[in-house]
Protein backbone atom coordinates (compact mmCIF):
# COMPACT_ATOMS: atom_id res chain seq x y z
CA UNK A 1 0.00 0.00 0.00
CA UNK A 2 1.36 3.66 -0.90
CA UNK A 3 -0.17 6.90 0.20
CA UNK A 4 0.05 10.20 -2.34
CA UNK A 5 -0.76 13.37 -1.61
CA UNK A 6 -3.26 15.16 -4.21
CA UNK A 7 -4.00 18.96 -4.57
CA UNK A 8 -7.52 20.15 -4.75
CA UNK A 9 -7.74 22.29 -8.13
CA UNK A 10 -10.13 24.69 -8.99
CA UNK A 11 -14.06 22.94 -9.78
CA UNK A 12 -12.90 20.39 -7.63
CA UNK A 13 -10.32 18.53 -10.27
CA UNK A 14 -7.84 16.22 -9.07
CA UNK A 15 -5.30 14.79 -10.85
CA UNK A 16 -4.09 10.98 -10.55
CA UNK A 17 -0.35 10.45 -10.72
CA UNK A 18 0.88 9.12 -14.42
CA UNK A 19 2.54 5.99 -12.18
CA UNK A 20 -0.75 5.32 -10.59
CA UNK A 21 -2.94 5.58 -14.20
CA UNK A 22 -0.08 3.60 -15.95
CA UNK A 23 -0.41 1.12 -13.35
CA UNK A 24 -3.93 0.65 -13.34
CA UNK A 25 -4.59 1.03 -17.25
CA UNK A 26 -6.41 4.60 -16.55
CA UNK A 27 -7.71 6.79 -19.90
CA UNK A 28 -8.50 10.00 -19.85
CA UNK A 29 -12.49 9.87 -19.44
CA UNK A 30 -12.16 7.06 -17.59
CA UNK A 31 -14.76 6.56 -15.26
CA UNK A 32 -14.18 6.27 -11.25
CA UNK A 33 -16.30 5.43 -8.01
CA UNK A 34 -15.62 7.90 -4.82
CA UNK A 35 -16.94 6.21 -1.82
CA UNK A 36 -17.33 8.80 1.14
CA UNK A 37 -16.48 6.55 4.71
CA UNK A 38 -17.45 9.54 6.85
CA UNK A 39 -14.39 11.99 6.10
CA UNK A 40 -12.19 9.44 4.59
CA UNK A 41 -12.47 9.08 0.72
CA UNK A 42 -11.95 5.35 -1.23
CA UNK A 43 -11.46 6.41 -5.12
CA UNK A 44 -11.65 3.39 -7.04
CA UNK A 45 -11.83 2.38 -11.20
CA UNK A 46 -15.33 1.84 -12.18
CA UNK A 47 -15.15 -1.95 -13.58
CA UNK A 48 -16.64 -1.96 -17.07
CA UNK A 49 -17.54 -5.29 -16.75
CA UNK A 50 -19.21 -6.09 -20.50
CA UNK A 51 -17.04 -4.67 -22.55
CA UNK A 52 -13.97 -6.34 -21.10
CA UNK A 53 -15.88 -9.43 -21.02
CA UNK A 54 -16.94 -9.34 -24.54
CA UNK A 55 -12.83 -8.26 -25.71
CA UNK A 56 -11.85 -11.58 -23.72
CA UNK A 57 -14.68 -13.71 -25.58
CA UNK A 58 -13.43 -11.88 -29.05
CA UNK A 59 -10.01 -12.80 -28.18
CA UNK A 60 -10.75 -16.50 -27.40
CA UNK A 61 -13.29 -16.94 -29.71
CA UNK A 62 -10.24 -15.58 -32.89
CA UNK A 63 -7.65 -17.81 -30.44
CA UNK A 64 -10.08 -20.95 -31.45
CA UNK A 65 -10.21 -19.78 -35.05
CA UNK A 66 -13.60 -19.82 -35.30
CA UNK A 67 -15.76 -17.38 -37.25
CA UNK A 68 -19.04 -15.62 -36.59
CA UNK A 69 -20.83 -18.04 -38.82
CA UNK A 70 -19.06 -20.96 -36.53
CA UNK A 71 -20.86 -19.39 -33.71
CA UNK A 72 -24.53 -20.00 -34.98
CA UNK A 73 -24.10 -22.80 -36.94
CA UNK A 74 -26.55 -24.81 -34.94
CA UNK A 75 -27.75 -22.79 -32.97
CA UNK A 76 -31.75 -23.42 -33.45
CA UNK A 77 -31.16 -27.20 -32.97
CA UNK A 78 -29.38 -26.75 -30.06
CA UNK A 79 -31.61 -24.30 -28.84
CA UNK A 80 -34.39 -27.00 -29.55
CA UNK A 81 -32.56 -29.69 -27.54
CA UNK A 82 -32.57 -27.61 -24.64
CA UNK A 83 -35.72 -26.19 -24.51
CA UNK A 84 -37.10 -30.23 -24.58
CA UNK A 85 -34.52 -31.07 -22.43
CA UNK A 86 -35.81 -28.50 -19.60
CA UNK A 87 -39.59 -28.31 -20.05
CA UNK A 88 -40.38 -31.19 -21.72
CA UNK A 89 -39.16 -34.23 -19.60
């Protein structure tokens, strides 16, 4: 754990150390979650979960080498199979 010392700017901007958004994969726009514990502050990265989760299904879906079409190809039978599988026996 590290502490740094920020400066209040004027309309209330703060700015993050480069280390600290380098570290953390910070943008500019980036959004953030301030958490107010009473007089003590807990600034946090707002976790975009979807999109990351949809770059990491991209990247494994390429890493299998299969196409869009590979996806679907199926995709009413199976849907089919499951639907008697669940409400049907």
């Amino acid at each position: 754990m590290s502490t740094k010392t920020l400066t209040l700017r004027g309309r209330g901007t703060l700015t993050l150390p480069k280390a600290l958004r380098k570290k953390y994969g910070l943008e500019d726009g980036e959004p953030l979650t301030l958490i107010d514990l009473d007089g003590a502050f807990v600034l946090a990265p707002k976790l975009l979960v979807v999109p990351k989760l949809v770059a990491e299904l991209e990247r494994l879906r390429e890493a299998a080498g299969i196409g869009v079409d590979g996806l679907i190809e199926g995709l009413d039978e199976r849907r089919k199979q499951t639907y008697e599988k669940r409400y049907k026996s």
